[in-house]
C-alpha atoms as a PDB file:
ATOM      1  CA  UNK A   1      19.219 -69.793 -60.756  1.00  0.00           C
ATOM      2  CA  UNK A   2      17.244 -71.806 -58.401  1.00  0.00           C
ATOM      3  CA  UNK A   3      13.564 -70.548 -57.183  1.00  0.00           C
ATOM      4  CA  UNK A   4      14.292 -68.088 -53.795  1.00  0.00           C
ATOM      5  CA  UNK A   5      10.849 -68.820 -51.832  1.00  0.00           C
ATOM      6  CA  UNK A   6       9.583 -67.377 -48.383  1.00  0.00           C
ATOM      7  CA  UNK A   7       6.076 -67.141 -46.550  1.00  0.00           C
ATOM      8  CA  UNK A   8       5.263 -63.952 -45.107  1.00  0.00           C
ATOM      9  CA  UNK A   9       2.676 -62.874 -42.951  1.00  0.00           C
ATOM     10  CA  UNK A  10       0.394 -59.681 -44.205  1.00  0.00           C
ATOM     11  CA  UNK A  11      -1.911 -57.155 -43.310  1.00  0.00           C
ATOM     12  CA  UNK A  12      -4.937 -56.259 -45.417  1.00  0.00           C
ATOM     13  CA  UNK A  13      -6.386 -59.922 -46.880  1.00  0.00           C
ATOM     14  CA  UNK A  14     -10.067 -60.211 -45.052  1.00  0.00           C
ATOM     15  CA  UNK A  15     -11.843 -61.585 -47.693  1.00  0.00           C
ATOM     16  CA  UNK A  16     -11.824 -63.524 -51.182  1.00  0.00           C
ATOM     17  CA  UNK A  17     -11.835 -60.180 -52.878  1.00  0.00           C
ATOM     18  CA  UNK A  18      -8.494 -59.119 -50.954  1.00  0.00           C
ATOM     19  CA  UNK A  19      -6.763 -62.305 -51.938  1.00  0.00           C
ATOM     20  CA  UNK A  20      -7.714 -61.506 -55.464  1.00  0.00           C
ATOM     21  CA  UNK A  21      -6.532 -57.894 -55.749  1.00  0.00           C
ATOM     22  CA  UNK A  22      -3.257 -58.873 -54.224  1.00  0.00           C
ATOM     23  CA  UNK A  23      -2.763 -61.265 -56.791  1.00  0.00           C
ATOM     24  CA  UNK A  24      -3.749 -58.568 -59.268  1.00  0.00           C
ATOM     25  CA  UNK A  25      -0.747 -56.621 -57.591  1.00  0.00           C
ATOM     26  CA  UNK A  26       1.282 -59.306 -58.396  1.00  0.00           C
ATOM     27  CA  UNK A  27       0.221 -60.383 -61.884  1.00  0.00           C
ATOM     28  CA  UNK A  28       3.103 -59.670 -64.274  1.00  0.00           C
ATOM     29  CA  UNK A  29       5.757 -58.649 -62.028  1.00  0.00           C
ATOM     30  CA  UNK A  30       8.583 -60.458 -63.631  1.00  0.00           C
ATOM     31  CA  UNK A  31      10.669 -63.013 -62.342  1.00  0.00           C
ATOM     32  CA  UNK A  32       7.433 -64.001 -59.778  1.00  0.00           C
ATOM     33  CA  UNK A  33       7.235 -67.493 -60.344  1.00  0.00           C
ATOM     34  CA  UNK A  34       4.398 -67.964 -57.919  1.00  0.00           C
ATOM     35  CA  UNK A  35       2.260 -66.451 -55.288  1.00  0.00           C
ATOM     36  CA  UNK A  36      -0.093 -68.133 -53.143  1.00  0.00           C
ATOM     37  CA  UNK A  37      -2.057 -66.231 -50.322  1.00  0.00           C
ATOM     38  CA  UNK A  38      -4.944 -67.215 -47.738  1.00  0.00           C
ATOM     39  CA  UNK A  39      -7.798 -65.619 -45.799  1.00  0.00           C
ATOM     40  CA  UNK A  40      -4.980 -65.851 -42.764  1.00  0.00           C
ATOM     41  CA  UNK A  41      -2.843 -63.250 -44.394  1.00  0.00           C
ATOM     42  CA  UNK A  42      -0.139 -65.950 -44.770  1.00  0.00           C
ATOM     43  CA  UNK A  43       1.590 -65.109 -48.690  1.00  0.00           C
ATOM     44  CA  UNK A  44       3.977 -67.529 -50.222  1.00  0.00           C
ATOM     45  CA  UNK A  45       5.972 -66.148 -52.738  1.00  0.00           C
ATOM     46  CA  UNK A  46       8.686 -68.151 -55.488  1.00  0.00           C
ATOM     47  CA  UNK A  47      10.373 -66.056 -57.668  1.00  0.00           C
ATOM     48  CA  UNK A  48      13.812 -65.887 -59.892  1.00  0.00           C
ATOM     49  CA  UNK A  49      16.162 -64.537 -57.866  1.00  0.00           C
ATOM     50  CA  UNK A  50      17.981 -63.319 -61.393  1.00  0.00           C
ATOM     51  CA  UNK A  51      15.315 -61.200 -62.323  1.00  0.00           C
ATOM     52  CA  UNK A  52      13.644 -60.171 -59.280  1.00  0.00           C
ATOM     53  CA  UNK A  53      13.794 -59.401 -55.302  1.00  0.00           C
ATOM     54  CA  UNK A  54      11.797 -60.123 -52.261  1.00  0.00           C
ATOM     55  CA  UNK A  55      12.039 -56.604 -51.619  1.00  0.00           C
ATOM     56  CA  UNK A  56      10.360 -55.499 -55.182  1.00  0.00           C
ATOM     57  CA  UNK A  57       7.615 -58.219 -54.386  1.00  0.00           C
ATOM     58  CA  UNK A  58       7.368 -56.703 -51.040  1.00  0.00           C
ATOM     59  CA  UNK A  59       6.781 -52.871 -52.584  1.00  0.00           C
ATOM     60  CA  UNK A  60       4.367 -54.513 -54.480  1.00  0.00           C
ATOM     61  CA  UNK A  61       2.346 -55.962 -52.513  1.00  0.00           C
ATOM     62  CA  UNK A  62       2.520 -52.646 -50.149  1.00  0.00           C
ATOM     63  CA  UNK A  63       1.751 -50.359 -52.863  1.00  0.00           C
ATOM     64  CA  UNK A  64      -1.626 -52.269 -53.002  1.00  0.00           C
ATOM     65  CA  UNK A  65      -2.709 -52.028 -49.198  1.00  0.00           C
ATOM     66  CA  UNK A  66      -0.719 -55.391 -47.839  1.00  0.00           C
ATOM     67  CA  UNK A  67       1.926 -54.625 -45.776  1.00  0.00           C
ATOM     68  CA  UNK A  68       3.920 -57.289 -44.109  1.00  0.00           C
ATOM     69  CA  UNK A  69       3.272 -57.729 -40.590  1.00  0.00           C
ATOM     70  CA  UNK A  70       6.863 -57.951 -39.509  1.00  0.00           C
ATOM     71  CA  UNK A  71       9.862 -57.401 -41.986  1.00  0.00           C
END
């Protein structure tokens, strides 16, 4: 199955150190193919749609303080 991608804007990431524990949220989650974030709170996520979800991603990311602005 092709890569499934989508930006989405976060709450939470004000510093280097933020941007770093979300990707420590995201570390290992299977199916993530890859996650980029920036200081602006703006996450781009690729994943395998086969073997994960945007929503799983989403709880993810939430369970570690980043909740999307608007879903």
């Amino acid at each position: 199955m092709p890569v499934e991608s989508e930006s989405i804007q976060v709450s939470g990431i004000r510093c280097e150190r933020c941007v770093n524990r979300l990707a420590a949220a995201l570390k290992d989650q299977p199916g993530l193919e890859f996650a980029n974030a920036n200081l602006m709170g703006q996450v781009t996520l690729g994943w395998d749609g086969e073997q994960t979800s945007r929503d799983v991603l989403v709880e993810a990311m939430s369970r570690a303080g980043f909740r999307p602005v608007s879903d």
